[in-house]
N, C-alpha and C. Protein backbone atom coordinates (compact mmCIF):
# COMPACT_ATOMS: atom_id res chain seq x y z
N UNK A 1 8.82 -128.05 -36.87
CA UNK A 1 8.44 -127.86 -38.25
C UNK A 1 6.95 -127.64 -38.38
N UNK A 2 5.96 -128.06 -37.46
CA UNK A 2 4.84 -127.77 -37.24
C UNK A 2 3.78 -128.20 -38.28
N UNK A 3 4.37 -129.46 -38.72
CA UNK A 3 3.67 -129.99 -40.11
C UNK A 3 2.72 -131.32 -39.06
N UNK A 4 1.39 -132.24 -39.71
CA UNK A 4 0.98 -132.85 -39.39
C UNK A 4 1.61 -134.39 -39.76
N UNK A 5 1.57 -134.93 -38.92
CA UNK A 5 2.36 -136.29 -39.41
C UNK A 5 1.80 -137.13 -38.70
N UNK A 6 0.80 -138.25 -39.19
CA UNK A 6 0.28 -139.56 -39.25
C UNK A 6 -0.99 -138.98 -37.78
N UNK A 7 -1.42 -137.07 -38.01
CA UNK A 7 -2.49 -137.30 -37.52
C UNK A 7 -1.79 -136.55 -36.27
N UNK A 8 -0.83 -136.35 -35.96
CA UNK A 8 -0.01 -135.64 -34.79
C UNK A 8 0.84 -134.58 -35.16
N UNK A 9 0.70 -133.38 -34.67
CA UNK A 9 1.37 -131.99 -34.75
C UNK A 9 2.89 -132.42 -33.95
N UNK A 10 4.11 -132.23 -35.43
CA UNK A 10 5.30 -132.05 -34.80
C UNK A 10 6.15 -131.15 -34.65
N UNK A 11 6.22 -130.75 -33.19
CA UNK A 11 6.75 -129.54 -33.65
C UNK A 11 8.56 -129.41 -33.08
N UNK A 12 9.24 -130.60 -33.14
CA UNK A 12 10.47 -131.05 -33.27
C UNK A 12 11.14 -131.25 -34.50
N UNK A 13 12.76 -131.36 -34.61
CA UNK A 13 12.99 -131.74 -35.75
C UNK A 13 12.68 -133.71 -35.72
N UNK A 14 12.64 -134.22 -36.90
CA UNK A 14 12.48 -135.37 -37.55
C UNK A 14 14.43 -136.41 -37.10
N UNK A 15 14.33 -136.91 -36.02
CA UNK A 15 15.84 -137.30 -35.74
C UNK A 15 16.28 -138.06 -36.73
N UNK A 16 15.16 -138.83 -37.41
CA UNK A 16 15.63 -139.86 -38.23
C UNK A 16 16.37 -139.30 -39.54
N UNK A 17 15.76 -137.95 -39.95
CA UNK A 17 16.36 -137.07 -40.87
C UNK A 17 17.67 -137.01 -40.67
N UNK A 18 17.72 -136.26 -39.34
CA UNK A 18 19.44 -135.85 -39.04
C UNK A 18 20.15 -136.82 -39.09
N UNK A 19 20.14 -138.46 -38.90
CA UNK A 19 20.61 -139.32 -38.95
C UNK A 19 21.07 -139.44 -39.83
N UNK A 20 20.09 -139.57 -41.25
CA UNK A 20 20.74 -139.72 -42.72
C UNK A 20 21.44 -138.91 -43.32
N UNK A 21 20.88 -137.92 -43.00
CA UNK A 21 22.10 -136.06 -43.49
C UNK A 21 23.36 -136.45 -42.81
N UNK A 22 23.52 -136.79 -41.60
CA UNK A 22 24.97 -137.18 -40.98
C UNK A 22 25.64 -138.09 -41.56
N UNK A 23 24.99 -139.43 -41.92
CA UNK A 23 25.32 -140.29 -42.49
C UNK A 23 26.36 -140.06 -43.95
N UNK A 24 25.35 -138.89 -44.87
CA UNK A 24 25.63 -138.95 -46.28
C UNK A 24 26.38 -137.78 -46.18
N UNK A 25 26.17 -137.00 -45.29
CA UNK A 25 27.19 -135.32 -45.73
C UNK A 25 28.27 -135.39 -45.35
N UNK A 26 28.91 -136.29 -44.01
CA UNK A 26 29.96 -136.08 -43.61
C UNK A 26 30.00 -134.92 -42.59
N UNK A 27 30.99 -134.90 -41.75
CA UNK A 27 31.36 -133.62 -41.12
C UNK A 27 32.30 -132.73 -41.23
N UNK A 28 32.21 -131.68 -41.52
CA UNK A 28 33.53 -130.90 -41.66
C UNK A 28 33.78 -129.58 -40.54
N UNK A 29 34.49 -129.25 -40.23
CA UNK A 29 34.30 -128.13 -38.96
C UNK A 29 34.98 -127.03 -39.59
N UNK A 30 35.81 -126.94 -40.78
CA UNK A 30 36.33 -125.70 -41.49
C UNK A 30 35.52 -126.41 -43.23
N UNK A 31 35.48 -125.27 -43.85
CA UNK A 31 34.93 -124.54 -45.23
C UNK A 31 35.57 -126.12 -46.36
N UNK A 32 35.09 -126.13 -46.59
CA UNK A 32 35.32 -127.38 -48.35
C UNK A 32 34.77 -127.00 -49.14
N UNK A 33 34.56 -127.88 -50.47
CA UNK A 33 34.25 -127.86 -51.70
C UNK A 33 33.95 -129.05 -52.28
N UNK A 34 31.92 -129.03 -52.02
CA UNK A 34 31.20 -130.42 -52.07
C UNK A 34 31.64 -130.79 -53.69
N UNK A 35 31.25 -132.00 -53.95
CA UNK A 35 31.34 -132.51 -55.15
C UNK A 35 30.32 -131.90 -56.09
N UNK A 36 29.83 -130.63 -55.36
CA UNK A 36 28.75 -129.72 -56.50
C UNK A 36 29.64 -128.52 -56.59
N UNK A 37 30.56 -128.42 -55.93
CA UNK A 37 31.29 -127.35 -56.40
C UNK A 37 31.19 -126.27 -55.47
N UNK A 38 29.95 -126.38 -53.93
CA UNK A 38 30.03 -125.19 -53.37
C UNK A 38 30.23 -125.02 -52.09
N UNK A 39 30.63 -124.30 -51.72
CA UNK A 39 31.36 -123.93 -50.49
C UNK A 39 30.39 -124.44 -48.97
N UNK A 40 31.13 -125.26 -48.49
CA UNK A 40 30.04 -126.32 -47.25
C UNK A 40 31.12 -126.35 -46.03
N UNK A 41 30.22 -126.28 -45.16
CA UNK A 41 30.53 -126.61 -43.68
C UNK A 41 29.48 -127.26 -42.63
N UNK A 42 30.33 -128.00 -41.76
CA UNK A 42 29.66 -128.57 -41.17
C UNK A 42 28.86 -129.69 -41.38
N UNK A 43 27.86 -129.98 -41.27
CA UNK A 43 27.05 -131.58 -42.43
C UNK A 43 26.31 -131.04 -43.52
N UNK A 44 27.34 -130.79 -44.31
CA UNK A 44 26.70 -130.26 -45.85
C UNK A 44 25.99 -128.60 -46.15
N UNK A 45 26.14 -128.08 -44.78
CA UNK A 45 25.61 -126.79 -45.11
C UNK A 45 26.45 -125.85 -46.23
N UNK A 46 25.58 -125.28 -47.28
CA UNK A 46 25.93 -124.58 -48.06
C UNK A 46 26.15 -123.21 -47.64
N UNK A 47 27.17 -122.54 -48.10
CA UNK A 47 27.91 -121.66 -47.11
C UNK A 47 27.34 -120.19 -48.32
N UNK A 48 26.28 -119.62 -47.52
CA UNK A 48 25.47 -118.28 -48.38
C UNK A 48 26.39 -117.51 -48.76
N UNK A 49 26.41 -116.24 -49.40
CA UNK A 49 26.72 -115.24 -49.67
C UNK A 49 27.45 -114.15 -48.71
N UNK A 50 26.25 -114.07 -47.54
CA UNK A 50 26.55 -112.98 -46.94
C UNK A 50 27.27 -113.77 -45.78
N UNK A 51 27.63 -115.13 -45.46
CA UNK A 51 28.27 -116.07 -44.64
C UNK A 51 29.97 -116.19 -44.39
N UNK A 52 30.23 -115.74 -43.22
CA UNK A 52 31.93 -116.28 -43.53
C UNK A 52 32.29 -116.98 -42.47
N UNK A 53 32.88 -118.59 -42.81
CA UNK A 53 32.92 -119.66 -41.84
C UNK A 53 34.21 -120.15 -41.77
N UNK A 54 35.29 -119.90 -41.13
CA UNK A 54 36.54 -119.89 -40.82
C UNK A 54 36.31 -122.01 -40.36
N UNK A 55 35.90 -121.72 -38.96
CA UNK A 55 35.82 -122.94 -38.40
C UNK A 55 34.39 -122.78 -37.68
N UNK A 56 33.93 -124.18 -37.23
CA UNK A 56 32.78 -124.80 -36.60
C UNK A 56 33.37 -125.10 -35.40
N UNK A 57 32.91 -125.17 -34.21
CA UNK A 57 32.85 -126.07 -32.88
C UNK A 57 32.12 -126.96 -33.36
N UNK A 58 31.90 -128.34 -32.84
CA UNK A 58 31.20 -129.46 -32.99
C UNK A 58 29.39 -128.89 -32.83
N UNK A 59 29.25 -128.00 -31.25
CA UNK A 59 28.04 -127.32 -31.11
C UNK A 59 27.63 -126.46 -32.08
N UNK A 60 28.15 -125.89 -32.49
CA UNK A 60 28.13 -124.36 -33.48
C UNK A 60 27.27 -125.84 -35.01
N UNK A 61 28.31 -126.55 -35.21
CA UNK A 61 27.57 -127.39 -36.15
C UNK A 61 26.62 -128.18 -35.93
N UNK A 62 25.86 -128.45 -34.93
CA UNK A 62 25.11 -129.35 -34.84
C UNK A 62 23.60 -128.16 -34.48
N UNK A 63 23.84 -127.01 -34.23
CA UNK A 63 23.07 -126.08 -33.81
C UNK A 63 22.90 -125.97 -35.72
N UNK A 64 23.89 -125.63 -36.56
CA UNK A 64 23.46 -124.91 -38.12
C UNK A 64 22.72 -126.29 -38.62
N UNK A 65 22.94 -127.79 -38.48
CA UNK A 65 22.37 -128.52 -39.04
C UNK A 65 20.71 -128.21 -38.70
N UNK A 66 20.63 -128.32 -37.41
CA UNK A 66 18.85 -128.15 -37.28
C UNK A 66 18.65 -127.17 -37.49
N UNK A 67 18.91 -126.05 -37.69
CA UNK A 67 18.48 -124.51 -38.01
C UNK A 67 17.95 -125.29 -39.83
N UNK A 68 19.34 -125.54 -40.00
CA UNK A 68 18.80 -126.02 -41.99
C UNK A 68 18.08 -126.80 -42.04
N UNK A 69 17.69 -127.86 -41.00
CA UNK A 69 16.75 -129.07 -41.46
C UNK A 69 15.39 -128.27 -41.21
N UNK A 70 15.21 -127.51 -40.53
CA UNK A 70 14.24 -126.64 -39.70
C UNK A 70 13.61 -125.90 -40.87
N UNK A 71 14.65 -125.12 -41.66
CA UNK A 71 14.21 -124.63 -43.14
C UNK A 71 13.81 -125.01 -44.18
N UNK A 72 14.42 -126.62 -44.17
CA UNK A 72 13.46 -128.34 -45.09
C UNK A 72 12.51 -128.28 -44.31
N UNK A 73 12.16 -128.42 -43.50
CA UNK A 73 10.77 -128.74 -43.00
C UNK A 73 9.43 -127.62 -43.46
N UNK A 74 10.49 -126.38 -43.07
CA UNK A 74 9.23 -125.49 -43.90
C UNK A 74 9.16 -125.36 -44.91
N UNK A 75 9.94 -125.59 -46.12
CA UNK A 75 10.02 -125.90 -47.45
C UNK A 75 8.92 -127.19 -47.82
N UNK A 76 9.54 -128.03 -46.93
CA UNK A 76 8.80 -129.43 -47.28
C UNK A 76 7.01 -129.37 -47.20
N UNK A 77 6.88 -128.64 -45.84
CA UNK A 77 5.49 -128.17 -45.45
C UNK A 77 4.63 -127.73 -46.39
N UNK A 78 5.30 -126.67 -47.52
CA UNK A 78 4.80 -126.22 -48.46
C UNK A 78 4.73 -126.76 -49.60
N UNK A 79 5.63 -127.33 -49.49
CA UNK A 79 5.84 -128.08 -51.14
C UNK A 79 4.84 -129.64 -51.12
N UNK A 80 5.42 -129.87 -50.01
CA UNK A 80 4.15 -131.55 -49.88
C UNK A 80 2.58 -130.65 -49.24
N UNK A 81 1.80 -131.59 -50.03
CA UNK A 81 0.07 -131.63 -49.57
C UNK A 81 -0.87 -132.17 -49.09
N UNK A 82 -0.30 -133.63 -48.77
CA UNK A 82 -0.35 -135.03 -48.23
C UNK A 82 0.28 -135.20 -46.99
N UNK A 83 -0.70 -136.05 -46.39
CA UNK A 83 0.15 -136.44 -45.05
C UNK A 83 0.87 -137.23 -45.18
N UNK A 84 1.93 -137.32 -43.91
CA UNK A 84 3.07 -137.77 -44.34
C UNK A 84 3.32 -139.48 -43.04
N UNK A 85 4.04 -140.12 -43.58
CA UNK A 85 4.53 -140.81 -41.97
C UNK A 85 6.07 -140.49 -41.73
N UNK A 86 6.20 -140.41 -40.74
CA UNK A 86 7.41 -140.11 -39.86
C UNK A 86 8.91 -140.71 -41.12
N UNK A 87 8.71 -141.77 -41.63
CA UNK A 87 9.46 -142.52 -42.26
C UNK A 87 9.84 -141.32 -43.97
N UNK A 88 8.67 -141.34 -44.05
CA UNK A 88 8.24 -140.90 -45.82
C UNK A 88 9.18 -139.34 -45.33
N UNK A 89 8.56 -138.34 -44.12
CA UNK A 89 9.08 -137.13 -43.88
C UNK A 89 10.87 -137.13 -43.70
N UNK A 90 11.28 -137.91 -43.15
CA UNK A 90 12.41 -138.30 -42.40
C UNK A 90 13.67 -138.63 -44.53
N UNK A 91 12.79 -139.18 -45.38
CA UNK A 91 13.51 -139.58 -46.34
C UNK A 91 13.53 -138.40 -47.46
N UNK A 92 12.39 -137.84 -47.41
CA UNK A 92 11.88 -136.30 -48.39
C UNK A 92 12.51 -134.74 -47.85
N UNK A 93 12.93 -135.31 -46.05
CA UNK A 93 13.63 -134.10 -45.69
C UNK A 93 15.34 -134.21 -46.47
N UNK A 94 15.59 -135.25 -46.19
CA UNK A 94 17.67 -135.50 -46.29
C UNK A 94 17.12 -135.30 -48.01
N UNK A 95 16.30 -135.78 -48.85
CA UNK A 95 16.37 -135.19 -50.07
C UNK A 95 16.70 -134.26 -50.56
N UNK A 96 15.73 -132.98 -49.76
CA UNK A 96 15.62 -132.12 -49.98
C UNK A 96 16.87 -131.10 -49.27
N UNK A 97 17.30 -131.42 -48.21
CA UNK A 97 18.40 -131.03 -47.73
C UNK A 97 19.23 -131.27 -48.86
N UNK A 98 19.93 -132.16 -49.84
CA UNK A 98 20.54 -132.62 -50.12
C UNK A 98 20.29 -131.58 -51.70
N UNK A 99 19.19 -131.56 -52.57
CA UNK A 99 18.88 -131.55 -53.51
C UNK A 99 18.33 -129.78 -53.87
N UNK A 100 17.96 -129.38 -52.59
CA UNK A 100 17.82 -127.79 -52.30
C UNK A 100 16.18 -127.62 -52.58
N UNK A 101 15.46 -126.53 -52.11
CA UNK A 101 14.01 -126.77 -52.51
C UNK A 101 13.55 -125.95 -53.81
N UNK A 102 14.34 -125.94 -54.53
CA UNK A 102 13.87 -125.36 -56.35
C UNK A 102 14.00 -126.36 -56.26
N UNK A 103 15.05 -127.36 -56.77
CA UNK A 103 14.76 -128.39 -57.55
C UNK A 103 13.77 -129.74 -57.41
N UNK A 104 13.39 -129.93 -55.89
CA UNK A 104 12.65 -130.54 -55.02
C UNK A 104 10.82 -129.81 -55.75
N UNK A 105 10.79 -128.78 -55.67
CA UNK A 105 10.02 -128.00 -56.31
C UNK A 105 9.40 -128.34 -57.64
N UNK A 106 10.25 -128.61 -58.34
CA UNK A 106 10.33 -129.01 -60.21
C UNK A 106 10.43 -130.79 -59.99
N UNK A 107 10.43 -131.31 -59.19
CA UNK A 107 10.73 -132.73 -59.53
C UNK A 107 9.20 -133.54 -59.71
N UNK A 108 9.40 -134.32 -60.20
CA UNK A 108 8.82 -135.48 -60.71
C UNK A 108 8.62 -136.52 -59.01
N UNK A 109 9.87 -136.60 -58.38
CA UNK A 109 9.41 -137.13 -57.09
C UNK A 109 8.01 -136.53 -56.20
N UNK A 110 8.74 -134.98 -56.42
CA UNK A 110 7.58 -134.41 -55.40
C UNK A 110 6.06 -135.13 -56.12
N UNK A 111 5.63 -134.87 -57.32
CA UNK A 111 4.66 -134.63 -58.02
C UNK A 111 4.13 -135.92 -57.45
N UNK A 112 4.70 -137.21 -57.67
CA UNK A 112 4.37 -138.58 -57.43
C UNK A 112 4.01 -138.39 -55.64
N UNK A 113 4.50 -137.63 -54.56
CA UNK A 113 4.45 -137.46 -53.15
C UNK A 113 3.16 -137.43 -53.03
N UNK A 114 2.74 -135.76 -53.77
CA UNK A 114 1.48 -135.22 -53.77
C UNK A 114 0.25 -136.15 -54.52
N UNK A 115 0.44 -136.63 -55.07
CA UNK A 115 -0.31 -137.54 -55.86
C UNK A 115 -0.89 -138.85 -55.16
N UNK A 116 -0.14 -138.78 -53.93
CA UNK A 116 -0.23 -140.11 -53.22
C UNK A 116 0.51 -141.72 -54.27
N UNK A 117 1.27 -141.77 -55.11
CA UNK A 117 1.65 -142.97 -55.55
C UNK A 117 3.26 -142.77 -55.56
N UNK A 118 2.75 -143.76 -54.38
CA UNK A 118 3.89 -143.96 -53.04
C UNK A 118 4.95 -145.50 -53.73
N UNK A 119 4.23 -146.34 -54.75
CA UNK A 119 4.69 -147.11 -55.12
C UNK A 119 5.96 -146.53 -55.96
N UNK A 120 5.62 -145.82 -56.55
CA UNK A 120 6.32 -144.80 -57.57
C UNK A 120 7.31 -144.34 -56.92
N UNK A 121 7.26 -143.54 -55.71
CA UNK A 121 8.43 -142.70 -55.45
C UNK A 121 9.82 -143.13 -55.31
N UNK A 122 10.31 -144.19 -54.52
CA UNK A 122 11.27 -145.02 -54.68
C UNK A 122 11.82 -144.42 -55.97
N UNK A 123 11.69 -145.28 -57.02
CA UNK A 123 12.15 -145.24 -58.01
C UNK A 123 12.74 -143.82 -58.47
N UNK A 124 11.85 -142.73 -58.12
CA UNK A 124 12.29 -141.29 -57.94
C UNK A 124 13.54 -140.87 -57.49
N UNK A 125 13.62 -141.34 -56.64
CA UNK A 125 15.00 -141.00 -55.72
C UNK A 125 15.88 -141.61 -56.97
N UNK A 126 16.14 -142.40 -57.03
CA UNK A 126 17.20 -143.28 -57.72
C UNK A 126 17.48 -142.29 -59.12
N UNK A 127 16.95 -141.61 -59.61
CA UNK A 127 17.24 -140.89 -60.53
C UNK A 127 17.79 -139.68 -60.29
N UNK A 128 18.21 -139.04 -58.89
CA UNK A 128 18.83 -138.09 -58.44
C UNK A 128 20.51 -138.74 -58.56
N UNK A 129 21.17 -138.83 -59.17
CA UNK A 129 22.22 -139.32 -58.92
C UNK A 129 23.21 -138.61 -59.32
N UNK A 130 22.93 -137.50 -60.27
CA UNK A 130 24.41 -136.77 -60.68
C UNK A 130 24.84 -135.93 -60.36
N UNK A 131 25.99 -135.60 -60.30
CA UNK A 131 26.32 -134.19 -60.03
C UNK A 131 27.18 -133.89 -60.90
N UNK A 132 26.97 -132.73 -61.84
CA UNK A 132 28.05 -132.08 -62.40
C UNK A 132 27.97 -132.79 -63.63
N UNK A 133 27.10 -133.84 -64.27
CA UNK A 133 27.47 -134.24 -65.27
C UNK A 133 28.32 -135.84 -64.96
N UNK A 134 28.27 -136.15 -63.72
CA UNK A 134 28.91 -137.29 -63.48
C UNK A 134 27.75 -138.22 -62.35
N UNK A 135 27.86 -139.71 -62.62
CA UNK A 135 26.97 -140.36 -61.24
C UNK A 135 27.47 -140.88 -60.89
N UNK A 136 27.61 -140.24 -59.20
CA UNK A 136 27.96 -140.44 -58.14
C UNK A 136 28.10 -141.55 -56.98
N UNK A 137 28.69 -142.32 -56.76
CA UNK A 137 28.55 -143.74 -56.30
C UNK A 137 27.78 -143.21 -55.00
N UNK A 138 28.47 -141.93 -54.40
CA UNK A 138 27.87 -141.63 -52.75
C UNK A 138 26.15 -141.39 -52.37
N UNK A 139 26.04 -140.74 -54.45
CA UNK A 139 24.66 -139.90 -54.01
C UNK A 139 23.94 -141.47 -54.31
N UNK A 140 23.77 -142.56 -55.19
CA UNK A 140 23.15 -143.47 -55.13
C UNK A 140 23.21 -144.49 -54.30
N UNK A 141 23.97 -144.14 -53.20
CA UNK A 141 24.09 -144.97 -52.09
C UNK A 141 23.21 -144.09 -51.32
N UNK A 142 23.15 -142.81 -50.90
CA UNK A 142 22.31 -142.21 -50.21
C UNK A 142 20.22 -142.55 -51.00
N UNK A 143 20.47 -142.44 -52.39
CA UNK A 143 18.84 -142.37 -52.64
C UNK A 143 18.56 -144.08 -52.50
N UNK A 144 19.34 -144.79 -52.53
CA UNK A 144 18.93 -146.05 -51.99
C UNK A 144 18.41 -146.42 -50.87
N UNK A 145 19.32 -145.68 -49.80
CA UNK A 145 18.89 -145.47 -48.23
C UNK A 145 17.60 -144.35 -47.96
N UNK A 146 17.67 -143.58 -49.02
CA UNK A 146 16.53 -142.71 -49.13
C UNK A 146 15.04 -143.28 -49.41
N UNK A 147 15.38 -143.93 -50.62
CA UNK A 147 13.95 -144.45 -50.57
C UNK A 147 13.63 -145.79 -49.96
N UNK A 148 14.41 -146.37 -49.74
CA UNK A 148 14.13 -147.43 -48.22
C UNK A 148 13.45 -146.99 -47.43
N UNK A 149 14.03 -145.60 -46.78
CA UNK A 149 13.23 -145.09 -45.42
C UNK A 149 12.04 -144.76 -46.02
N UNK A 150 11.71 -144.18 -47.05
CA UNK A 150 10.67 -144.17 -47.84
C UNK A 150 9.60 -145.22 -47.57
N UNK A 151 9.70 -145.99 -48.02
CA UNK A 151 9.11 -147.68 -48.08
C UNK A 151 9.13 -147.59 -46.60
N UNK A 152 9.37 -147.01 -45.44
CA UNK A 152 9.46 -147.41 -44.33
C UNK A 152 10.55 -149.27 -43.74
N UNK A 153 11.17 -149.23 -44.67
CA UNK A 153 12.42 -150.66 -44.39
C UNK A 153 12.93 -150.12 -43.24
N UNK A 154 13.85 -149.11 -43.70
CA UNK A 154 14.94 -148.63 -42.48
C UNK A 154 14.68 -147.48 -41.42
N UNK A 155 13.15 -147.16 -41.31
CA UNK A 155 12.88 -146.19 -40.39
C UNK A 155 13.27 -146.98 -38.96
């Protein structure tokens, strides 16, 4: 991802990320229909336009997860302006994986990131909770674990 983190150039993915994306997306190896309504394979990848995904091998999915976390990272790179610690990156990536980078973009979390008031952000997460007009027991179990790693608790 080639972002600076706590003073060190990383140019790996963030494992602790993939951990929590695994955790909260689930795995699927053929095509579903997330609780947002759109077409996913594999750990939550959103299935594009010009994409047609019959089935996954276990490899085939674990190769598209870091390709996508790879694309949070350069999203994230741009969108955050602040350095980061391993913990804070690791909780702002599965966000943003999760949340897509427009809306990551427009949020009130980011703003508090860049701002440095880190006390604040926590609380951020916790307000991501709906989907569709409904809140989600899964997604506030994930921004709980989200902003933990945040706080650095569960890194």
């Amino acid at each position: 991802m080639n972002r600076r983190v706590n003073g060190q150039d990383d140019t790996f993915v963030n494992t602790q990320a993939i951990r929590l994306i695994k955790k909260f997306e689930g795995k699927s190896l053929v095509p579903y229909a997330c609780p947002g309504g759109y077409k996913t394979i594999g750990w939550g990848h959103r299935v594009l336009p010009y994409e047609s995904f019959v089935s996954l091998t276990l490899r085939e999915a674990e190769v598209l997860l870091v390709h996508d976390l790879q694309r949070c990272g350069r999203t994230l790179t741009q969108l955050v302006t602040v350095p980061l610690e391993r913990h804070q990156e690791a909780a702002l990536l599965s966000f943003l994986f999760n949340v897509g980078g427009g809306a990551f973009q427009r949020s009130t979390l980011r703003m508090k990131v860049n701002r440095q008031e880190h006390l604040d952000v926590p609380y951020e997460f916790h307000r991501w909770v709906w989907a569709k007009g409904r809140k989600l027991p899964g997604l506030i179990a994930r921004r709980a674990v989200e902003a933990a790693c945040y706080e650095g608790v569960l890194f």
